[in-house]
N, C-alpha and C. Protein backbone atom coordinates (compact mmCIF):
# COMPACT_ATOMS: atom_id res chain seq x y z
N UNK A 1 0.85 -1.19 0.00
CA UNK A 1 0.00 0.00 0.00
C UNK A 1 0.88 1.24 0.00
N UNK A 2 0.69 1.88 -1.08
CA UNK A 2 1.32 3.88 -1.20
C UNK A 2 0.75 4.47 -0.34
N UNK A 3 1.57 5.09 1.13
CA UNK A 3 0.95 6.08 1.84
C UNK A 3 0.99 7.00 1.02
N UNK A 4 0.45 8.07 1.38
CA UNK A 4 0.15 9.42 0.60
C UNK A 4 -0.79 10.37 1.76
N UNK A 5 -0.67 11.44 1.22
CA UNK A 5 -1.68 12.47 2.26
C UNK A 5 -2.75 12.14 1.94
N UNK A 6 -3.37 11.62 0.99
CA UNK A 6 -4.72 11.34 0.60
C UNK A 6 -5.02 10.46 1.66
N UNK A 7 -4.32 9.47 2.61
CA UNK A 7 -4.93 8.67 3.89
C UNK A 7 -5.91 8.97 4.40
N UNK A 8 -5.40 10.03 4.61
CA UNK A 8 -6.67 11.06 5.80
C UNK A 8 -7.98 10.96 5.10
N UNK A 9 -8.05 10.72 4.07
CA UNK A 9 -9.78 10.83 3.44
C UNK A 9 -10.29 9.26 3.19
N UNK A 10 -9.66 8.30 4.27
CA UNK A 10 -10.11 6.47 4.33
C UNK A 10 -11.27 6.79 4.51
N UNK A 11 -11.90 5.19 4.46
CA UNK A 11 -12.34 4.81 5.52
C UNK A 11 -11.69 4.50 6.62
N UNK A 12 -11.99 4.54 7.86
CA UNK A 12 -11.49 3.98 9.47
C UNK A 12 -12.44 2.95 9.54
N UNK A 13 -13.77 2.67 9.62
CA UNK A 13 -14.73 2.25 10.36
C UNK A 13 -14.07 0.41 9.61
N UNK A 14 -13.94 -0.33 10.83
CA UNK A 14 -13.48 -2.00 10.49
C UNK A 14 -11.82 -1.89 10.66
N UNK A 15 -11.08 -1.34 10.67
CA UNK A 15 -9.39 -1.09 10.52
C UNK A 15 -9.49 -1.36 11.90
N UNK A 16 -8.15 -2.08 12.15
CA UNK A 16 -7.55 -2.43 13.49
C UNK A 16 -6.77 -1.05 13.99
N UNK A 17 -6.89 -0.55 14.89
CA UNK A 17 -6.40 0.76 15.84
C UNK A 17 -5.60 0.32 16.89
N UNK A 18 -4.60 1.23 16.80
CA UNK A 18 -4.12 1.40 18.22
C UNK A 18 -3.53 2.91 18.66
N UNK A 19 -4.32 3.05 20.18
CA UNK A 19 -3.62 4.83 20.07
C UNK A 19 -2.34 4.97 20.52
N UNK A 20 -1.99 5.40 20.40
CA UNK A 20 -0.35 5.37 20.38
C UNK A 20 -0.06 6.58 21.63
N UNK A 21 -0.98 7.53 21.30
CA UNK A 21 -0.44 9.05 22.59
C UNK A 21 -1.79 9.27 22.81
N UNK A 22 -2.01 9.90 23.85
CA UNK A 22 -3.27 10.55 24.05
C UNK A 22 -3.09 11.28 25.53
N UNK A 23 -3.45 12.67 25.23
CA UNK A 23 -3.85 13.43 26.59
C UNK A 23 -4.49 12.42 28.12
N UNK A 24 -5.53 11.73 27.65
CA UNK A 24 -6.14 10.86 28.36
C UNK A 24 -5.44 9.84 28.43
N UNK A 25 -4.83 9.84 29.77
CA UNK A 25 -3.95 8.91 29.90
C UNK A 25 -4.47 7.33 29.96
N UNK A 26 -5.97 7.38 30.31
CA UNK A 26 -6.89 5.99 30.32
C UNK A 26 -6.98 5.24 28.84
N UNK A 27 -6.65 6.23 27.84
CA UNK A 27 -7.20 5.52 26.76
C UNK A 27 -5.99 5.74 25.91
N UNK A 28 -4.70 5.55 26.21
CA UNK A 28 -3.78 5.20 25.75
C UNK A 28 -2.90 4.38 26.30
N UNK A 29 -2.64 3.47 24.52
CA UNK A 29 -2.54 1.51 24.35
C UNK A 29 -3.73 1.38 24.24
N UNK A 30 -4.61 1.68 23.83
CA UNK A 30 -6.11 1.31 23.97
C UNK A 30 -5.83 0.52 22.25
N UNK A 31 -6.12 -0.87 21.89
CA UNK A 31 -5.83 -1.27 20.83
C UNK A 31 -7.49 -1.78 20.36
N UNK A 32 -8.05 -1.90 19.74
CA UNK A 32 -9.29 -2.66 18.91
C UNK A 32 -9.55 -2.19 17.45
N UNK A 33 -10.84 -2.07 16.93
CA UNK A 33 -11.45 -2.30 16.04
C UNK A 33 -12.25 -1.19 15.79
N UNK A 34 -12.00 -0.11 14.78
CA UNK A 34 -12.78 0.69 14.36
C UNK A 34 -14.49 0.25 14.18
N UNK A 35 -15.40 0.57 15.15
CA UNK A 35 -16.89 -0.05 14.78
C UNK A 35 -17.97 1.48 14.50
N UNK A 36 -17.36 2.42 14.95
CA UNK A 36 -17.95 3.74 14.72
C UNK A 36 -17.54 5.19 14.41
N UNK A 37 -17.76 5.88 14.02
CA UNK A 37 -16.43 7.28 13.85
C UNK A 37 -17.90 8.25 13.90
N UNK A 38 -17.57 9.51 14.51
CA UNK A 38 -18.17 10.47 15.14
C UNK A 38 -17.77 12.11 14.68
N UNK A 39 -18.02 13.24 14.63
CA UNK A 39 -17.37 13.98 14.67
C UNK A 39 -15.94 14.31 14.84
N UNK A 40 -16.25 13.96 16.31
CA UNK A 40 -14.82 14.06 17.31
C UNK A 40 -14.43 13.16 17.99
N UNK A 41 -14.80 11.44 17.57
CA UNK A 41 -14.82 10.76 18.10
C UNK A 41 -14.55 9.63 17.28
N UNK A 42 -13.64 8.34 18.00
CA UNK A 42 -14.32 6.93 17.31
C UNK A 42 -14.36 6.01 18.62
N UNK A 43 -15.20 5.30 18.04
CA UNK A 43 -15.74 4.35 18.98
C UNK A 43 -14.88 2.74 18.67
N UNK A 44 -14.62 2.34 19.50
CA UNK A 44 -13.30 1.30 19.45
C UNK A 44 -14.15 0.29 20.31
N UNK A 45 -14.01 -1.04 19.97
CA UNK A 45 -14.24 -2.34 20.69
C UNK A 45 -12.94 -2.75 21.31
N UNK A 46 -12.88 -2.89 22.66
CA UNK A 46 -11.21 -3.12 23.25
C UNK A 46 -11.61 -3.99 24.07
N UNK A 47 -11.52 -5.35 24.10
CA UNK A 47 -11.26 -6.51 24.88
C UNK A 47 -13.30 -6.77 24.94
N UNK A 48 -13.80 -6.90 24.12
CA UNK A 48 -15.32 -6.74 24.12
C UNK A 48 -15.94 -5.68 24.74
N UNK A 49 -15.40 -4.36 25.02
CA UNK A 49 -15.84 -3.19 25.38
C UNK A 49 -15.59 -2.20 24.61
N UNK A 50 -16.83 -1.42 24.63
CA UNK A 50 -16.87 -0.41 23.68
C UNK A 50 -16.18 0.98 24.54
N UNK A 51 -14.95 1.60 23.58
CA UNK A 51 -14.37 2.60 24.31
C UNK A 51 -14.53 3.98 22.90
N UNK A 52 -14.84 5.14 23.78
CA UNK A 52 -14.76 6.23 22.67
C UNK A 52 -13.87 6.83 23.39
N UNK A 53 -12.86 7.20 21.98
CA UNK A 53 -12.00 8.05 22.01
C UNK A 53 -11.77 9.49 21.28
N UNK A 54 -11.11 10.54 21.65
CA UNK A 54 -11.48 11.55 20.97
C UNK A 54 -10.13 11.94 20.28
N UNK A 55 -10.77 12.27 18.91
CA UNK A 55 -9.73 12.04 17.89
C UNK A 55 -8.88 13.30 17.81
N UNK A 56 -9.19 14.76 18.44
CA UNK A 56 -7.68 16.09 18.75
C UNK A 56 -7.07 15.59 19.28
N UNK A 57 -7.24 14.76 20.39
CA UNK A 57 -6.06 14.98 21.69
C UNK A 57 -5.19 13.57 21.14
N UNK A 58 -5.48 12.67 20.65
CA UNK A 58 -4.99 11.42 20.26
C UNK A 58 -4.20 11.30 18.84
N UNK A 59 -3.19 10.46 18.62
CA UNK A 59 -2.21 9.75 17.86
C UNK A 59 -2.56 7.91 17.61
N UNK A 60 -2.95 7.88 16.76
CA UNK A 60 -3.32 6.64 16.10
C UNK A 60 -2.63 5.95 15.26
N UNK A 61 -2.08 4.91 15.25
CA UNK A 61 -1.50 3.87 14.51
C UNK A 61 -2.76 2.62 14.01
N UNK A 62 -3.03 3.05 13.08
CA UNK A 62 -3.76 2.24 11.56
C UNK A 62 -3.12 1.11 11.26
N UNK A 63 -3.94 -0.06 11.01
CA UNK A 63 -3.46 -0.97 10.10
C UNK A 63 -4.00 -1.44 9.62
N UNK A 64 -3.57 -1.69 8.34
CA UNK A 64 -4.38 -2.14 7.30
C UNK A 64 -4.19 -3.14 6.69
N UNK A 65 -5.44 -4.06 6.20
CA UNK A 65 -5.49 -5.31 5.64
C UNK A 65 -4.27 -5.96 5.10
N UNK A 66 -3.36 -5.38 4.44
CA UNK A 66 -2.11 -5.50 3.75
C UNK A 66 -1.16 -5.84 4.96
N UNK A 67 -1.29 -5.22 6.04
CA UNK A 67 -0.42 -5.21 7.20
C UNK A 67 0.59 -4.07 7.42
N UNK A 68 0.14 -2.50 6.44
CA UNK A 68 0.41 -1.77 6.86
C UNK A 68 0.14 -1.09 7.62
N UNK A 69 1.23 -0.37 8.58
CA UNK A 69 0.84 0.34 9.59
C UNK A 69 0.70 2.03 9.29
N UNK A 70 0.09 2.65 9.60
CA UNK A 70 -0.07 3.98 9.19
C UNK A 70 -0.25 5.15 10.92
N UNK A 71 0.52 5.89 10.82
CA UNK A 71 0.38 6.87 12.31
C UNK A 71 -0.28 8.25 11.74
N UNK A 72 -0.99 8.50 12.65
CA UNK A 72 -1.64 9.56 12.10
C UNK A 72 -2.33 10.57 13.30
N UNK A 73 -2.12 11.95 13.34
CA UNK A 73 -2.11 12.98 14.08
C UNK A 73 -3.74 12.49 14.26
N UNK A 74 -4.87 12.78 15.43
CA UNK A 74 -6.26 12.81 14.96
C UNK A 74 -6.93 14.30 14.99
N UNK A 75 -6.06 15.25 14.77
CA UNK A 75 -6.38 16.88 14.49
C UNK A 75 -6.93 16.54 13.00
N UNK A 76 -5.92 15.76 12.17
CA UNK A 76 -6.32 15.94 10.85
C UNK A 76 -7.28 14.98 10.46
N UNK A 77 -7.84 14.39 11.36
CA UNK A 77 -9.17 13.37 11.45
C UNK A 77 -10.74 14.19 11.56
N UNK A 78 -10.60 15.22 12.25
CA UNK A 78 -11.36 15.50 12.89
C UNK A 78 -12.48 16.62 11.91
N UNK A 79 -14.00 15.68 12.36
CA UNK A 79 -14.44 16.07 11.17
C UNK A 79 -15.97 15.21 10.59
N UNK A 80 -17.16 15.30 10.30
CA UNK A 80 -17.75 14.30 10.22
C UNK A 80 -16.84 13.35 9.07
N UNK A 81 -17.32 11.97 9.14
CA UNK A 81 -16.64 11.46 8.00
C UNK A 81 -16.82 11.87 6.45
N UNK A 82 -18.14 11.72 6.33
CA UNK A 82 -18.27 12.27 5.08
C UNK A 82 -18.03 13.42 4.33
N UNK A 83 -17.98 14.16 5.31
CA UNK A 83 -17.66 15.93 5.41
C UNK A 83 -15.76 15.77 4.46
N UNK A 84 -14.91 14.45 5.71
CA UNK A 84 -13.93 14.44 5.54
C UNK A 84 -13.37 13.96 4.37
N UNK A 85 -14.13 12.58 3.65
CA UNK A 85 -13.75 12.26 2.83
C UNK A 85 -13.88 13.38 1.39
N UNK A 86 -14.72 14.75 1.19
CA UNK A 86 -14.69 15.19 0.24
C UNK A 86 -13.57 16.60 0.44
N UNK A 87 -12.90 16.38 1.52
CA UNK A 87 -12.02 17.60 1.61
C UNK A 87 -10.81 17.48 0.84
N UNK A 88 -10.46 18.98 0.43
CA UNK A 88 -9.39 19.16 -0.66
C UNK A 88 -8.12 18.91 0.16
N UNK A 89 -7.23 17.82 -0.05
CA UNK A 89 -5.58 18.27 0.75
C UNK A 89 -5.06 19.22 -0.12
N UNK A 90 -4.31 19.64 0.77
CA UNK A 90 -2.99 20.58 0.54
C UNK A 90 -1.46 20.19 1.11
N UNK A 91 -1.09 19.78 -0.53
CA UNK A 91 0.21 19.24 -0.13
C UNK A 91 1.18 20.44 0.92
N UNK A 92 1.69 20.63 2.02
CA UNK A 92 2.83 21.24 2.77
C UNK A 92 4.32 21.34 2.29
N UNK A 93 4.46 20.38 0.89
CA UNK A 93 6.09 20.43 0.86
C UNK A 93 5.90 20.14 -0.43
């Protein structure tokens, strides 16, 4: 799989998660299963419990079917999904 900035406009919802940093110190290592995405939020299944996490304050490591791993700020998540998937990037470099 080609990372690219275009990531940010996936799907999440079914991808294996793990947060990697988070302000909230409770919900970091929090590892499961994308089952919902929210505004400002996704909702994670972690050990058969449903945990929401909020996607500013958090750092997420993605992986994907292929068995790539992908890290990703959740500032640049943040957003309804659909809202997100039609947003324009702007390459930085």
């Amino acid at each position: 799989m080609k990372v690219t900035p275009e990531i940010i406009q996936d799907e999440f919802i079914g991808l294996e998660v793990k947060v990697a940093k988070c302000t909230n110190r409770d919900c970091e290592g929090v590892k499961g299963k994308v089952i919902d995405e929210t505004r400002n939020t996704f909702i994670l299944t972690h050990e058969g419990i449903k945990r929401r996490v909020i996607k500013e304050t958090s750092i997420f490591h993605f992986k994907y079917p292929d068995g790539t791993v992908v890290e990703i700020d959740g500032k640049l998540l943040v957003g309804r999904p659909e809202e997100r998937i039609k947003k324009i990037i702007r390459r930085r470099w």
